[in-house]
C-alpha atoms as a PDB file:
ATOM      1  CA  UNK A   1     -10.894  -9.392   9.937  1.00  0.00           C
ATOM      2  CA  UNK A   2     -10.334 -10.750   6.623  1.00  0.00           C
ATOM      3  CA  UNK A   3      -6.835 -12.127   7.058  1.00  0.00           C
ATOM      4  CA  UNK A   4      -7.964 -14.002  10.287  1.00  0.00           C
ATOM      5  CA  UNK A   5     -10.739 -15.482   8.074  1.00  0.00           C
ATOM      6  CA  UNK A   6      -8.325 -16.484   5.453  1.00  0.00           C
ATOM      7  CA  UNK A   7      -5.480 -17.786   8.421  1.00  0.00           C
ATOM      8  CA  UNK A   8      -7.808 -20.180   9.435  1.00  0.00           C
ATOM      9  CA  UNK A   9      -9.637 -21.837   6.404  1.00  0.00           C
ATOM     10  CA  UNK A  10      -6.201 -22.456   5.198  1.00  0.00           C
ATOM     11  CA  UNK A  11      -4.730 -23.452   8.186  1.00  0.00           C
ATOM     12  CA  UNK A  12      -8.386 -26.188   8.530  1.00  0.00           C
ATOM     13  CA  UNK A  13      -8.388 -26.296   4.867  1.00  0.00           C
ATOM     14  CA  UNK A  14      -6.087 -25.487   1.915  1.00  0.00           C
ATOM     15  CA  UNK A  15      -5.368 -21.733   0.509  1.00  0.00           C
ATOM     16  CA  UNK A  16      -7.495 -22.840  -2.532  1.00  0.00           C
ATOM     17  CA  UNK A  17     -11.375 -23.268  -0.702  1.00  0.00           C
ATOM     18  CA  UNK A  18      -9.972 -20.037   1.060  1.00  0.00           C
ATOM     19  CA  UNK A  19     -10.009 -18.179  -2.345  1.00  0.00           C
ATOM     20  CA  UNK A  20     -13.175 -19.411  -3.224  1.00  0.00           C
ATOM     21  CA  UNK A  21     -14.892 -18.567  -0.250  1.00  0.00           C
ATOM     22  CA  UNK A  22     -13.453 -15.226  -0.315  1.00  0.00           C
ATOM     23  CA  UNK A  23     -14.631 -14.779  -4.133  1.00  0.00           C
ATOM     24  CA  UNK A  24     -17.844 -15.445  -3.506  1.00  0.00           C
ATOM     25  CA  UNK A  25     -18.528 -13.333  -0.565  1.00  0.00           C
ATOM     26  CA  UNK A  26     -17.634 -10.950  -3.053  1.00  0.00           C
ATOM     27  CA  UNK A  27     -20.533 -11.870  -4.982  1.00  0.00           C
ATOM     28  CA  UNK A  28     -22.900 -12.091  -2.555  1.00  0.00           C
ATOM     29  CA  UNK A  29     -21.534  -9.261  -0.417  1.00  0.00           C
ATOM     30  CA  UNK A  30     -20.230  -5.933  -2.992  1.00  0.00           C
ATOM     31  CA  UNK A  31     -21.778  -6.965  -6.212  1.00  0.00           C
ATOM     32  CA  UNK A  32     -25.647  -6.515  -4.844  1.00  0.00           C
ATOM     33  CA  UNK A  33     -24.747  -3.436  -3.005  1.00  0.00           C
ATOM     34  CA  UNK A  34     -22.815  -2.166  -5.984  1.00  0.00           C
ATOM     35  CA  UNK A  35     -26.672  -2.559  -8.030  1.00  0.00           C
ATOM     36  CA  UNK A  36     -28.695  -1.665  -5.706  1.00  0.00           C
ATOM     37  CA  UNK A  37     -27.200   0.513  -3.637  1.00  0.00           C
ATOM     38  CA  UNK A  38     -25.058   3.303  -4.989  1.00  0.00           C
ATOM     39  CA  UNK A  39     -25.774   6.414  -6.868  1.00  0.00           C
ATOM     40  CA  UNK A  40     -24.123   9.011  -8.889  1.00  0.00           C
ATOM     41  CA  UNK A  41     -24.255  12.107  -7.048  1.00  0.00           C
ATOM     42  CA  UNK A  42     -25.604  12.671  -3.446  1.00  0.00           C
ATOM     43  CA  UNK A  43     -28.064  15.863  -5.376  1.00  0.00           C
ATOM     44  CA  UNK A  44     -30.624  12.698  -6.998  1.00  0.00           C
ATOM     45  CA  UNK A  45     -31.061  11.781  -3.362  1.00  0.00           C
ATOM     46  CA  UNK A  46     -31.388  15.522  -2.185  1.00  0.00           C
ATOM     47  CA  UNK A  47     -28.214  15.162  -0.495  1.00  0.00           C
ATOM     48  CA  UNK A  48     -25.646  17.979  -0.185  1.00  0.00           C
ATOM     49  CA  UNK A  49     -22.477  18.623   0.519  1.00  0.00           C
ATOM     50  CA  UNK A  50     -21.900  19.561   4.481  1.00  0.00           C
ATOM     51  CA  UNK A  51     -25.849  19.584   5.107  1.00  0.00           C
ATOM     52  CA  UNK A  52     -26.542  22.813   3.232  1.00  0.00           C
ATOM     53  CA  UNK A  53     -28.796  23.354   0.283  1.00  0.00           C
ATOM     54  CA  UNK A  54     -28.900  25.907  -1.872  1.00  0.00           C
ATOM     55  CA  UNK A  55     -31.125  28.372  -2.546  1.00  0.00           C
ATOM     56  CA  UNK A  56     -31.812  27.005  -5.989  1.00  0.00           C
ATOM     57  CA  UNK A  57     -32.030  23.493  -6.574  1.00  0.00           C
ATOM     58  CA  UNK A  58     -32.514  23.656 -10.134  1.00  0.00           C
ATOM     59  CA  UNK A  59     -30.651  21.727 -12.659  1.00  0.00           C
ATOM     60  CA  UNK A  60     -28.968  24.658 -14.414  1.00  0.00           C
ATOM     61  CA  UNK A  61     -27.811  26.187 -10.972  1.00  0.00           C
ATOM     62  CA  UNK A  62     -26.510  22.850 -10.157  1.00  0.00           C
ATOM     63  CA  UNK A  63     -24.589  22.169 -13.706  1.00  0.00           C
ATOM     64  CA  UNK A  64     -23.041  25.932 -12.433  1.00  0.00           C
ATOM     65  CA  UNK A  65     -22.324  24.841  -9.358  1.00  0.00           C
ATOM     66  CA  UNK A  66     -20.407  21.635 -11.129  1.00  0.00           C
ATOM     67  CA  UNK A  67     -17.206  23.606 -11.791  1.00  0.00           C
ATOM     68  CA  UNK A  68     -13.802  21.373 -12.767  1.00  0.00           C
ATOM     69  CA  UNK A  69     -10.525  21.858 -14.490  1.00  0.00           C
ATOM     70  CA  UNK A  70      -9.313  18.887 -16.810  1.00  0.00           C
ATOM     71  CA  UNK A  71      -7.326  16.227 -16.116  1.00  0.00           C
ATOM     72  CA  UNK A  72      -4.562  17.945 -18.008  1.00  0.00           C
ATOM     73  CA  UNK A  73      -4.368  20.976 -15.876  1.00  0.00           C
ATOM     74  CA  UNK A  74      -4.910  19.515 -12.842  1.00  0.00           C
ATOM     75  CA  UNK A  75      -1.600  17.686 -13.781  1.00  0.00           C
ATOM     76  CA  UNK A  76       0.146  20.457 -14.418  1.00  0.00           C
ATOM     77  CA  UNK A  77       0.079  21.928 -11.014  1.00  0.00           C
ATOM     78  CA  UNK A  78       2.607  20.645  -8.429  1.00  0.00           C
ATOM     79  CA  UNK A  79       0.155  20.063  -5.521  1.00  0.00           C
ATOM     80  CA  UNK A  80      -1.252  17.707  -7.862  1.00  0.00           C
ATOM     81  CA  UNK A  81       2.138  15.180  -7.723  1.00  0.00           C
ATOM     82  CA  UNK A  82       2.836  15.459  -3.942  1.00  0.00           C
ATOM     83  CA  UNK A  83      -0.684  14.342  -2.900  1.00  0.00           C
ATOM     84  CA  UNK A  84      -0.768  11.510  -5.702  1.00  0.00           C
ATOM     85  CA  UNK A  85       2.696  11.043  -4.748  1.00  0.00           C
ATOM     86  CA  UNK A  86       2.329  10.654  -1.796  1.00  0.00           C
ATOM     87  CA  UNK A  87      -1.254   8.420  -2.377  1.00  0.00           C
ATOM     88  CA  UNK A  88       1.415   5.920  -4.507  1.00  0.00           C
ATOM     89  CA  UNK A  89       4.192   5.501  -1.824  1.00  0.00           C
ATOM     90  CA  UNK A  90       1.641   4.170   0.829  1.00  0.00           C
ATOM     91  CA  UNK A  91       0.618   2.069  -2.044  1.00  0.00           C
ATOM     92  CA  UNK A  92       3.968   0.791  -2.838  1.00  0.00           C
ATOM     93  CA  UNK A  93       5.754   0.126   0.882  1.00  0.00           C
ATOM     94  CA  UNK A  94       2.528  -0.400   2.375  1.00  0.00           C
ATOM     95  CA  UNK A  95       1.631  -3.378  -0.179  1.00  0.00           C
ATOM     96  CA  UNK A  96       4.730  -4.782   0.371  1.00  0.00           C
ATOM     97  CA  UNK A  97       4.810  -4.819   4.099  1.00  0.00           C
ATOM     98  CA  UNK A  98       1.227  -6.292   3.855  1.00  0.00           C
ATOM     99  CA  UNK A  99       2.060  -8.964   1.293  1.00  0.00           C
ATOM    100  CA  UNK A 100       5.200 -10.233   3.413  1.00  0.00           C
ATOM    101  CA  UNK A 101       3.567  -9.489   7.030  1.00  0.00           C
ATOM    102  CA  UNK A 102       3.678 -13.142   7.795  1.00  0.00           C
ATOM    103  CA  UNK A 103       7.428 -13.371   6.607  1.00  0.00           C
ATOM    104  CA  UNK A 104       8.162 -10.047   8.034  1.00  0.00           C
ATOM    105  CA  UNK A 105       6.841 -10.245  11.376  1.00  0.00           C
ATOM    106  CA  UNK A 106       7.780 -14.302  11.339  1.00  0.00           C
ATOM    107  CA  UNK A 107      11.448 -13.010  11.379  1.00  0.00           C
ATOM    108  CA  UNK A 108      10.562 -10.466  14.675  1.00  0.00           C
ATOM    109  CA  UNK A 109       9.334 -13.652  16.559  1.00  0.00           C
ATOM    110  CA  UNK A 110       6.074 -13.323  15.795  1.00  0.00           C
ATOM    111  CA  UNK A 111       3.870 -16.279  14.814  1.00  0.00           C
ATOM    112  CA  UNK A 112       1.739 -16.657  11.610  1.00  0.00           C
ATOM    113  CA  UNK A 113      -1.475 -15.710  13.692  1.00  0.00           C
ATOM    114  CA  UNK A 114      -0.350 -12.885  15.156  1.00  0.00           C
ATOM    115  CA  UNK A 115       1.129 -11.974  11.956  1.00  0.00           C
ATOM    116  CA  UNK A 116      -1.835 -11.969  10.729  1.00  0.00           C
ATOM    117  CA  UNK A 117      -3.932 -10.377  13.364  1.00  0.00           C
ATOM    118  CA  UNK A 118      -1.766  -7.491  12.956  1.00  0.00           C
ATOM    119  CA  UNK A 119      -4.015  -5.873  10.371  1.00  0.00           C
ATOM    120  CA  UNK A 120      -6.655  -5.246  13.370  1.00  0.00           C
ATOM    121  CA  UNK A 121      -4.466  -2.846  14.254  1.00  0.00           C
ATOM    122  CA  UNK A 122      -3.408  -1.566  11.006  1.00  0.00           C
ATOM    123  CA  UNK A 123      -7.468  -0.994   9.954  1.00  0.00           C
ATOM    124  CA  UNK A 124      -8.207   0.734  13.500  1.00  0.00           C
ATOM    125  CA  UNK A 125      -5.838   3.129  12.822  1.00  0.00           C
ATOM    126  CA  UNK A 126      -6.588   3.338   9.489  1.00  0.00           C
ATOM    127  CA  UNK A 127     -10.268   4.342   9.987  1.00  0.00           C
ATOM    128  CA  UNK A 128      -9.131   6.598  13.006  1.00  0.00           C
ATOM    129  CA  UNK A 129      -6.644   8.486  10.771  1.00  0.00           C
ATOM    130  CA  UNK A 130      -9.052   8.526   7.887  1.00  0.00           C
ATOM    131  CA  UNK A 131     -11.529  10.275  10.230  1.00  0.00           C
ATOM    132  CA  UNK A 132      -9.166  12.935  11.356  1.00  0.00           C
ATOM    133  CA  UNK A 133      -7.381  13.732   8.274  1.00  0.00           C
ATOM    134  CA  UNK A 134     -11.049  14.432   6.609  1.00  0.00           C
ATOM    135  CA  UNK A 135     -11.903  16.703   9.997  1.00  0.00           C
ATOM    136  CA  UNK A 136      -8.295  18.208   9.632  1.00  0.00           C
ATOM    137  CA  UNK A 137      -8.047  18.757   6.167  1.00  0.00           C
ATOM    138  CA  UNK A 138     -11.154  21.978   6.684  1.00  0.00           C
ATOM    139  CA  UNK A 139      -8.939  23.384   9.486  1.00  0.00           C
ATOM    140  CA  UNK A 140      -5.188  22.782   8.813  1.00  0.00           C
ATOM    141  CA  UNK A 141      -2.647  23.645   5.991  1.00  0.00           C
ATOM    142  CA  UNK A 142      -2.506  20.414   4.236  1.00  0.00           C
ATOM    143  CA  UNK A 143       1.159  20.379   3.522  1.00  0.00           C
ATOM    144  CA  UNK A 144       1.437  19.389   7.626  1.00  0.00           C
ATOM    145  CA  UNK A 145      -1.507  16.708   6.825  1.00  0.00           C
ATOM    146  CA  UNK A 146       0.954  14.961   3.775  1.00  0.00           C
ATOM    147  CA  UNK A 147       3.820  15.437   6.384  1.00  0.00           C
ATOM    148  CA  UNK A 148       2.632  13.783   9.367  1.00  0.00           C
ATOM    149  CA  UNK A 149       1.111  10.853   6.714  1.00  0.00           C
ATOM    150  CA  UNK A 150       5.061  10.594   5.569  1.00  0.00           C
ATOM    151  CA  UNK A 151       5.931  10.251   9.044  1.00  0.00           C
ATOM    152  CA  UNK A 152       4.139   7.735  10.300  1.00  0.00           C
ATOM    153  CA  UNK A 153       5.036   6.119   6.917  1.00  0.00           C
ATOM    154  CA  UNK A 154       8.487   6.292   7.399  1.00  0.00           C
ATOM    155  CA  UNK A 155       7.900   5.328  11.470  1.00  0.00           C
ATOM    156  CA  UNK A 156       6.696   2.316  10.609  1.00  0.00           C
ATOM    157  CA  UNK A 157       9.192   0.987   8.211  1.00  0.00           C
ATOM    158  CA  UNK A 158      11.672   1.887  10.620  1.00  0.00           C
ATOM    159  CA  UNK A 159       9.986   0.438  13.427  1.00  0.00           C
ATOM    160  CA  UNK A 160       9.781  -2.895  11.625  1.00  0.00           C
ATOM    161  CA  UNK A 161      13.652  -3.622  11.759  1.00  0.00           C
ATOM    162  CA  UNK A 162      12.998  -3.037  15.923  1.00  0.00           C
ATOM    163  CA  UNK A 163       9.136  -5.107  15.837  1.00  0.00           C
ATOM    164  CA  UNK A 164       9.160  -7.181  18.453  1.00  0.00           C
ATOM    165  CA  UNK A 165       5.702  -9.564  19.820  1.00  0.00           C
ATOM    166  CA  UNK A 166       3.396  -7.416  21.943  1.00  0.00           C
ATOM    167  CA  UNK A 167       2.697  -3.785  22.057  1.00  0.00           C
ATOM    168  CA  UNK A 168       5.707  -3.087  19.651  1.00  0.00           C
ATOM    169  CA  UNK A 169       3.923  -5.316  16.779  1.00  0.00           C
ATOM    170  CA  UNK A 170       0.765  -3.163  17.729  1.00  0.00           C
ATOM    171  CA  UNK A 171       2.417   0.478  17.097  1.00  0.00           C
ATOM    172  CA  UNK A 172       4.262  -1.448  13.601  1.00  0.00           C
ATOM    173  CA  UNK A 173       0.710  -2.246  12.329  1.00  0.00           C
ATOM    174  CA  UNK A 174      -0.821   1.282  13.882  1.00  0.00           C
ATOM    175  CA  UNK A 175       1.889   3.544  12.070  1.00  0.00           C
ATOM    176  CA  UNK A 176       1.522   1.717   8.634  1.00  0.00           C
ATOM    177  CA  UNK A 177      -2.255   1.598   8.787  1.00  0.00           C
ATOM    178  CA  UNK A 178      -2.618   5.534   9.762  1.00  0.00           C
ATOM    179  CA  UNK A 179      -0.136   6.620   6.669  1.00  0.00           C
ATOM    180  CA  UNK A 180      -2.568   5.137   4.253  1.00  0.00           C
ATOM    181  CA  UNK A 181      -5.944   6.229   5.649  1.00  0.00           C
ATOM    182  CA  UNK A 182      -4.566   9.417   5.710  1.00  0.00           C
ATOM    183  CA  UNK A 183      -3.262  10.077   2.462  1.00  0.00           C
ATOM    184  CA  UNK A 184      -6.611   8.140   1.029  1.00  0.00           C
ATOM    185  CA  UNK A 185      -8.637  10.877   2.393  1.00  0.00           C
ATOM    186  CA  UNK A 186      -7.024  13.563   1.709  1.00  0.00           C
ATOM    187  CA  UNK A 187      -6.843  12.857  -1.427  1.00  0.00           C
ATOM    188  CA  UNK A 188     -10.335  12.517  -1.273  1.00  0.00           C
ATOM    189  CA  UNK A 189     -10.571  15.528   0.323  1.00  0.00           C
ATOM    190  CA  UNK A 190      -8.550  18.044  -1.558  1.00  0.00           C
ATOM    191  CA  UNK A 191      -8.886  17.129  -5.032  1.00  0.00           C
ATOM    192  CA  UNK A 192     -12.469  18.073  -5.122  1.00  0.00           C
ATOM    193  CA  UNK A 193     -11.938  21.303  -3.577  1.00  0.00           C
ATOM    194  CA  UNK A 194      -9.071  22.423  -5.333  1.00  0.00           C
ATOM    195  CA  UNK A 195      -9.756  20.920  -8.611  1.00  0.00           C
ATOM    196  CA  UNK A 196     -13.592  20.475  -8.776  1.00  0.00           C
ATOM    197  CA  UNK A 197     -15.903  17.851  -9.496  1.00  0.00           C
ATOM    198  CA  UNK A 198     -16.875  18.369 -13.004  1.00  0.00           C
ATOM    199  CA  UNK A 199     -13.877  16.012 -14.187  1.00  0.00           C
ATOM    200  CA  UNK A 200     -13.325  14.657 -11.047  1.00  0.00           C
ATOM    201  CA  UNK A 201     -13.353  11.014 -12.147  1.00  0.00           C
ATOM    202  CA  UNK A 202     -10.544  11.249 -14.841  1.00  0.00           C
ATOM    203  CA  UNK A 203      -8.346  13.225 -12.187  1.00  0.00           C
ATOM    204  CA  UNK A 204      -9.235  10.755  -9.661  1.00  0.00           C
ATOM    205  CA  UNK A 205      -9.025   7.549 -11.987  1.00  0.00           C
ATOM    206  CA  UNK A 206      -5.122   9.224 -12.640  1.00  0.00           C
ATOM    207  CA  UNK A 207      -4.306   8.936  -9.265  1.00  0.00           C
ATOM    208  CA  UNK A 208      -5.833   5.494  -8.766  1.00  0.00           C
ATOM    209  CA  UNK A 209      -3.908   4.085 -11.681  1.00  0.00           C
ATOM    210  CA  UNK A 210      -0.238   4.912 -10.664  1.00  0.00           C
ATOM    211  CA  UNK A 211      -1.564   4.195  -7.200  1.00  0.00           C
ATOM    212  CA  UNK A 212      -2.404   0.726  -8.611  1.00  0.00           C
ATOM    213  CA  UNK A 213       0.992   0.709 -10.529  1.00  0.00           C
ATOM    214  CA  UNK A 214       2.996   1.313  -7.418  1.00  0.00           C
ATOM    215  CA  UNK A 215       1.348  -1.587  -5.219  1.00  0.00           C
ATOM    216  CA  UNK A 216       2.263  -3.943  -8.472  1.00  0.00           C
ATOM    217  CA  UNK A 217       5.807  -3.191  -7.340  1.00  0.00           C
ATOM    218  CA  UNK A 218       6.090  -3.285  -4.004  1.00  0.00           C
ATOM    219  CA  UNK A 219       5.911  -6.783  -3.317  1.00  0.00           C
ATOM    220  CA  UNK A 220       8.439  -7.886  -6.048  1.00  0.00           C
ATOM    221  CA  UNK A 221      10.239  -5.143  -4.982  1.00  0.00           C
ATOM    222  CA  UNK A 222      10.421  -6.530  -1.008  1.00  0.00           C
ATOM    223  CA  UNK A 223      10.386 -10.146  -2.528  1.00  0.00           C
ATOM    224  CA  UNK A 224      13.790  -9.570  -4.590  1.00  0.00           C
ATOM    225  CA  UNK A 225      15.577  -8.097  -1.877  1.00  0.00           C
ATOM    226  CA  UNK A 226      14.659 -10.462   0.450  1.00  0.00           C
ATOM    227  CA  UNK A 227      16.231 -13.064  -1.602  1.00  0.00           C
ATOM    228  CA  UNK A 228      19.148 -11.431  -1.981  1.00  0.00           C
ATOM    229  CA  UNK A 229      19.692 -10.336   1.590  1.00  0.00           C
ATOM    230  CA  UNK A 230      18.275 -12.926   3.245  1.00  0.00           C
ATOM    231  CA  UNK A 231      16.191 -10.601   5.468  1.00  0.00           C
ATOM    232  CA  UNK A 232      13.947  -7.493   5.449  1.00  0.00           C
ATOM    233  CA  UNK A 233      15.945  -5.242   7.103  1.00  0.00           C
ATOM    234  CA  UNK A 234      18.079  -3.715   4.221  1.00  0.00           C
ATOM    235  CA  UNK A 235      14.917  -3.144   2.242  1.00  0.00           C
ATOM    236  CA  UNK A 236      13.154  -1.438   4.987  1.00  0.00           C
ATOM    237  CA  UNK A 237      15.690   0.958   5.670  1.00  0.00           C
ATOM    238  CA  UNK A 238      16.337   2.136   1.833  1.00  0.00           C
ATOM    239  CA  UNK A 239      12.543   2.437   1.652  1.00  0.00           C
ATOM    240  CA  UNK A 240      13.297   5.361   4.022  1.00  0.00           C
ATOM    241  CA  UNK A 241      13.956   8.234   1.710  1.00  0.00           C
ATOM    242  CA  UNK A 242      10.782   7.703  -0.515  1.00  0.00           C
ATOM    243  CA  UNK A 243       8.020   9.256   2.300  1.00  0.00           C
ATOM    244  CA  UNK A 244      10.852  11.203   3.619  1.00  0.00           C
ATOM    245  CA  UNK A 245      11.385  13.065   0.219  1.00  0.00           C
ATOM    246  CA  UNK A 246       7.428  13.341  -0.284  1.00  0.00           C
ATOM    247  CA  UNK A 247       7.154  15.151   3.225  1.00  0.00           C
ATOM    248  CA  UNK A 248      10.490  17.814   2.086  1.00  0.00           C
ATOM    249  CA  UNK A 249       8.823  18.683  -0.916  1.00  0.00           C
ATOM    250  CA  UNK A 250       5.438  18.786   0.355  1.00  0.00           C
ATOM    251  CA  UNK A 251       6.800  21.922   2.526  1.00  0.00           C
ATOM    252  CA  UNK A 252       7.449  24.190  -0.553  1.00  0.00           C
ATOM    253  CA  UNK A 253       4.439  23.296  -2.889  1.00  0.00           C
ATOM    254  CA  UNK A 254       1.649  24.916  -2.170  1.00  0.00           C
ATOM    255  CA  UNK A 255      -2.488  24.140  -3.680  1.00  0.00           C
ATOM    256  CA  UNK A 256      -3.669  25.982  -6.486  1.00  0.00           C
ATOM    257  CA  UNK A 257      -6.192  28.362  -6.971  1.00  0.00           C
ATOM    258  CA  UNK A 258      -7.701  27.333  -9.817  1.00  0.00           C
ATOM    259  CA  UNK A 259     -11.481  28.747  -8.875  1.00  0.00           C
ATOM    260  CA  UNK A 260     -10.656  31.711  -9.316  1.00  0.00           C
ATOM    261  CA  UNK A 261     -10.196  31.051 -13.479  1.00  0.00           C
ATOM    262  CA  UNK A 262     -13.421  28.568 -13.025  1.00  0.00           C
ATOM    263  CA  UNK A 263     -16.447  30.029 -11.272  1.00  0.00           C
END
């Protein structure tokens, strides 16, 4: 809903009371949640994972329990690249298709408000595919998980050259949104369970920062070629082969079994 917000306090106002609006509702919205609200680990609540508690509770079973390779070995396995791999090539084409919707879509006859209200779609299919990649991810081989992410990646990108107003702006904005909910949770998913939690957040901060990386590029990346072609189209097709070569590999790579070195 955010970028509907935004459309119309600039389109009323100016881009700059937008920007301050939108900073302080992060103030008054994440910061006193982030205080008051969150905790460490689900156990200080006497929460556990999946609903069941062990037989003993006590703080040396639970430090047991706490098993985790390094960052440095979790690196070293292949299973490791594909998911972040994958995690950072939503981050890169899917920044830059959100930072140039309005252009993007403005060229498919679309107009800046339904540019904009584009991302409804996008985040219901986001939270839908988030949803069913985590119920997925216990019951399927999660090679076909990264796969159909990659696909509906590399869907969308091609279905922007074709976007038209209407139901075909609708699928657009549902195939990039479910790539990146997917990938988000399973790597939220599978990193814990094949690699642990005891150094979960270094692994985890890895990913985030090339993740981060990638989205730095992606715009500048769309913006450059855009100026040079005059249109979106080239771009979109040679961001093709990225997803594409994350779903081939993602066929032979297979997760580790690193538990059975770490009880």
């Amino acid at each position: 809903m955010t970028p509907l917000l935004a459309e119309t306090l600039i389109a009323q106002y100016d881009w700059r009371l937008a920007w301050l609006i939108l900073g302080l509702a992060v103030w008054l919205v994440v910061i006193p949640i982030a205080l008051f609200g969150m905790r460490d680990r689900p156990a200080a609540l006497g929460q556990w994972p999946d609903g069941r508690i062990p037989a003993d509770t006590s703080t040396a079973a639970c430090a047991a329990a706490n098993w985790g390779v390094r960052r440095g070995e979790a690196m070293r396995q292949p299973f490791f690249w594909v998911v972040t791999g994958g995690v950072a090539v939503c981050g890169l084409l899917g920044t830059a298709v959100n930072f140039h919707q309005i252009s993007l879509l403005g060229e498919r006859g679309l107009t800046t408000a339904q540019a904009a209200a584009n991302f409804i779609p996008q985040t219901v299919a986001a939270l839908v595919a988030t949803l069913a990649t985590g119920m997925l991810a216990d019951r399927v081989r999660h090679r076909w998980l990264i796969i159909a992410a990659m696909a509906s990646l590399a869907g969308g990108l091609a279905w922007a050259t074709q976007t038209t107003p209407g139901i075909s702006a609708v699928l657009f904005g549902a195939l990039i949104g479910a790539a990146g909910g997917s990938m988000r949770a399973l790597e939220a998913a599978t990193f814990p369970r094949y690699f642990g939690t005891r150094h979960i957040g270094s692994i985890r901060g890895m990913v985030a920062a090339l993740s981060v990386a990638s989205t730095a590029f992606g715009p500048l990346l769309y913006a450059a070629a855009h100026d040079a072609t005059g249109g979106y189209t080239t771009v979109l097709w040679a961001s093709l082969p990225l997803p594409l070569l994350i779903a081939a590999v993602a066929l032979f790579v297979h997760p580790p079994r690193l538990r059975e070195h770490h009880p």
